[in-house]
C-alpha atoms as a PDB file:
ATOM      1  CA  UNK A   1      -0.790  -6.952  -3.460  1.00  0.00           C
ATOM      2  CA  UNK A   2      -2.354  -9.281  -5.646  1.00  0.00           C
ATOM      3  CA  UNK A   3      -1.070  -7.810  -9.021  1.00  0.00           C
ATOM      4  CA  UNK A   4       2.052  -8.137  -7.920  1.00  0.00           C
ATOM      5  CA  UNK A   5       1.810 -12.011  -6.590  1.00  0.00           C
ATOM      6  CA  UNK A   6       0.289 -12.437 -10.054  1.00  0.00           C
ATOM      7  CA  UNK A   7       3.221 -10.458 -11.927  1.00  0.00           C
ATOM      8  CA  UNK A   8       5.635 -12.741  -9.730  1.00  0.00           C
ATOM      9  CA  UNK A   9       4.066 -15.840  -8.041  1.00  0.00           C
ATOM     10  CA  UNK A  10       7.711 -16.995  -6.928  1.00  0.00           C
ATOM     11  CA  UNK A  11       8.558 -13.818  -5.131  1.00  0.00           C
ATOM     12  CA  UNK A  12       8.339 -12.766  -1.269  1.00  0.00           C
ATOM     13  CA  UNK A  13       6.814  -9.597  -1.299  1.00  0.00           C
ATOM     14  CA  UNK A  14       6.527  -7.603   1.783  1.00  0.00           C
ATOM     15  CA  UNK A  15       4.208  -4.802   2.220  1.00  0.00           C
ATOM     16  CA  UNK A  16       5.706  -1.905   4.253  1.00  0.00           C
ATOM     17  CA  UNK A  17       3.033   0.122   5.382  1.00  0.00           C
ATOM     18  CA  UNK A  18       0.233  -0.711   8.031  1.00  0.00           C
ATOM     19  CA  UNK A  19      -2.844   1.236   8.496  1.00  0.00           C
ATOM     20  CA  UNK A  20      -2.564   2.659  12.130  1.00  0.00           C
ATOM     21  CA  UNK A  21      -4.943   5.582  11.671  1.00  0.00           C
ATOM     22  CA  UNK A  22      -8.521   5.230  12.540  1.00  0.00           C
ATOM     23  CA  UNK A  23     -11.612   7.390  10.473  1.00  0.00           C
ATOM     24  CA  UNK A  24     -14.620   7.742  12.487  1.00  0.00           C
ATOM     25  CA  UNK A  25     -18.004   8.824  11.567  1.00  0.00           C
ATOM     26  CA  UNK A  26     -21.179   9.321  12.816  1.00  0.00           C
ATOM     27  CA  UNK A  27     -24.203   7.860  11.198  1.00  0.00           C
ATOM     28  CA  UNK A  28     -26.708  10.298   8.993  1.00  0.00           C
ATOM     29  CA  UNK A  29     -29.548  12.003  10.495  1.00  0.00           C
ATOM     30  CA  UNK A  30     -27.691  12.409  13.593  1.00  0.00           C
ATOM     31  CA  UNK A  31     -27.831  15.562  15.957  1.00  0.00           C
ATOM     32  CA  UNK A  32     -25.533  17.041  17.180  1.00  0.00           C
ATOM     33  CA  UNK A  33     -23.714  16.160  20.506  1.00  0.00           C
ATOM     34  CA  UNK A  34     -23.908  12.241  20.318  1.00  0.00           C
ATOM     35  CA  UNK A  35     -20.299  12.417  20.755  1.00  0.00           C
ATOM     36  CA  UNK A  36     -18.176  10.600  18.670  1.00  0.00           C
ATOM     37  CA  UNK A  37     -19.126   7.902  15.996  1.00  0.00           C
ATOM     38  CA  UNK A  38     -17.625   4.345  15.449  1.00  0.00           C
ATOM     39  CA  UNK A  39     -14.702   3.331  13.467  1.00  0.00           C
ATOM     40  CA  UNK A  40     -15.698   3.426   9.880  1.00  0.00           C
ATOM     41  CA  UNK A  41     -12.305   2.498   8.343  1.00  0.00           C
ATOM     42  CA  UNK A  42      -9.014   2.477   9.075  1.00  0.00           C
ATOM     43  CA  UNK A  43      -5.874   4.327   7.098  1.00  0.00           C
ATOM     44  CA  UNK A  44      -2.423   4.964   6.577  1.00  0.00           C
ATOM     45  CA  UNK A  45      -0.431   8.111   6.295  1.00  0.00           C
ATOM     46  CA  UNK A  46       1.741   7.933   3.301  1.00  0.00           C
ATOM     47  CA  UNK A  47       4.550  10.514   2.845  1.00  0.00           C
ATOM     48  CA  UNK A  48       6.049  11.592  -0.664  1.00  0.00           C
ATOM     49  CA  UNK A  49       9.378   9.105  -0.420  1.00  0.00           C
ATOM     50  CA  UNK A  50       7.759   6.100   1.725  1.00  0.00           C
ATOM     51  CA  UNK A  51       8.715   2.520   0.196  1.00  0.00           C
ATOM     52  CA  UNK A  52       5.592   0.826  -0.251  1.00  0.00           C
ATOM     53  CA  UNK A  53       6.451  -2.958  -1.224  1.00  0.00           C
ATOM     54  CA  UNK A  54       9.927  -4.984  -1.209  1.00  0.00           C
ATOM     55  CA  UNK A  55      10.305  -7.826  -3.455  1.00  0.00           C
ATOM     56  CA  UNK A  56      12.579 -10.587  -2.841  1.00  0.00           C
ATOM     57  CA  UNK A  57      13.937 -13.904  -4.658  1.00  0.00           C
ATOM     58  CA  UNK A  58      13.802 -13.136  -8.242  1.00  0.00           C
ATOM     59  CA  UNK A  59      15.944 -11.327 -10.820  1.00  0.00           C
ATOM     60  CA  UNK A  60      15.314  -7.255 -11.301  1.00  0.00           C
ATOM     61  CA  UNK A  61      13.836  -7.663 -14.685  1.00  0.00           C
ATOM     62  CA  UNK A  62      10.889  -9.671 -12.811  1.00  0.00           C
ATOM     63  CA  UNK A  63      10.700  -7.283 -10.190  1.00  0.00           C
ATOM     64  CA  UNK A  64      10.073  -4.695 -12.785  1.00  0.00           C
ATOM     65  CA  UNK A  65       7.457  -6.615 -14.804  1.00  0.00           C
ATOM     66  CA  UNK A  66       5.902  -6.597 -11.283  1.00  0.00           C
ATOM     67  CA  UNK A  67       6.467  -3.541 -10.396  1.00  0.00           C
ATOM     68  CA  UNK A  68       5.492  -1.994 -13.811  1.00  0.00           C
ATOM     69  CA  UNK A  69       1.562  -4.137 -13.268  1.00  0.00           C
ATOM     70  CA  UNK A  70       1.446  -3.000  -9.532  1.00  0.00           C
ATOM     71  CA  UNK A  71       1.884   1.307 -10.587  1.00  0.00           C
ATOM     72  CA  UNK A  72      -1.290   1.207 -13.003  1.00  0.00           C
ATOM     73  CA  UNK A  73      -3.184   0.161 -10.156  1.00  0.00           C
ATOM     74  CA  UNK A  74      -1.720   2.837  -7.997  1.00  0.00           C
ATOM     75  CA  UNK A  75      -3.359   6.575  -8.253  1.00  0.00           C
ATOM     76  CA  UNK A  76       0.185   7.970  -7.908  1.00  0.00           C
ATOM     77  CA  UNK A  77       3.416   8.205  -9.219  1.00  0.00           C
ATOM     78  CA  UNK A  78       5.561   5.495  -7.991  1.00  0.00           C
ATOM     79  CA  UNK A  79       9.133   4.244  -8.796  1.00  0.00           C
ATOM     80  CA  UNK A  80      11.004   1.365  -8.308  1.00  0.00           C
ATOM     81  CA  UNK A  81      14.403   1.899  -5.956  1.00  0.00           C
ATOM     82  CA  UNK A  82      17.163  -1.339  -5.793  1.00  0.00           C
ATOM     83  CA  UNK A  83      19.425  -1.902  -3.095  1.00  0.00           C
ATOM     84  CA  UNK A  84      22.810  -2.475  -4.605  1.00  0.00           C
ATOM     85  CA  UNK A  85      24.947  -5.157  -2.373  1.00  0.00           C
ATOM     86  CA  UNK A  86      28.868  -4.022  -2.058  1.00  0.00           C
END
């Protein structure tokens, strides 16, 4: 999020996925049977194909600039998909 504000401070970005998904776990040193722990953190399920950010308001090649500084940071393999208006 904020490499790409950087990349393009005069862009609306929106960020399409929302972690839903909570991870417990229960503390160390802790028999068994204490039921379950508390919510450590929470997560989102990502599928292959999911669209991760939008960006909106500035011309492709500054989108891609943005784009291009916000896939180093991510640990997978990302491209960049355009809507075409007809």
């Amino acid at each position: 999020r904020i490499a790409c504000t950087r990349g393009a401070p005069e862009a609306k970005i929106w960020i399409r996925i929302f972690p839903h998904k909570s991870v417990s776990s229960t503390p160390a040193e802790t028999r068994l049977g204490t039921g379950k722990g508390d919510i450590d953190f929470w997560t989102a399920v990502v599928k292959p194909g999911t669209v991760l950010f939008e960006i909106g308001g500035v011309t492709e090649e500054v989108a891609k600039t943005a784009f291009n500084r916000v896939a180093h940071k991510l640990p997978v393999k990302v491209r960049m998909v355009t809507r075409r208006h007809l």
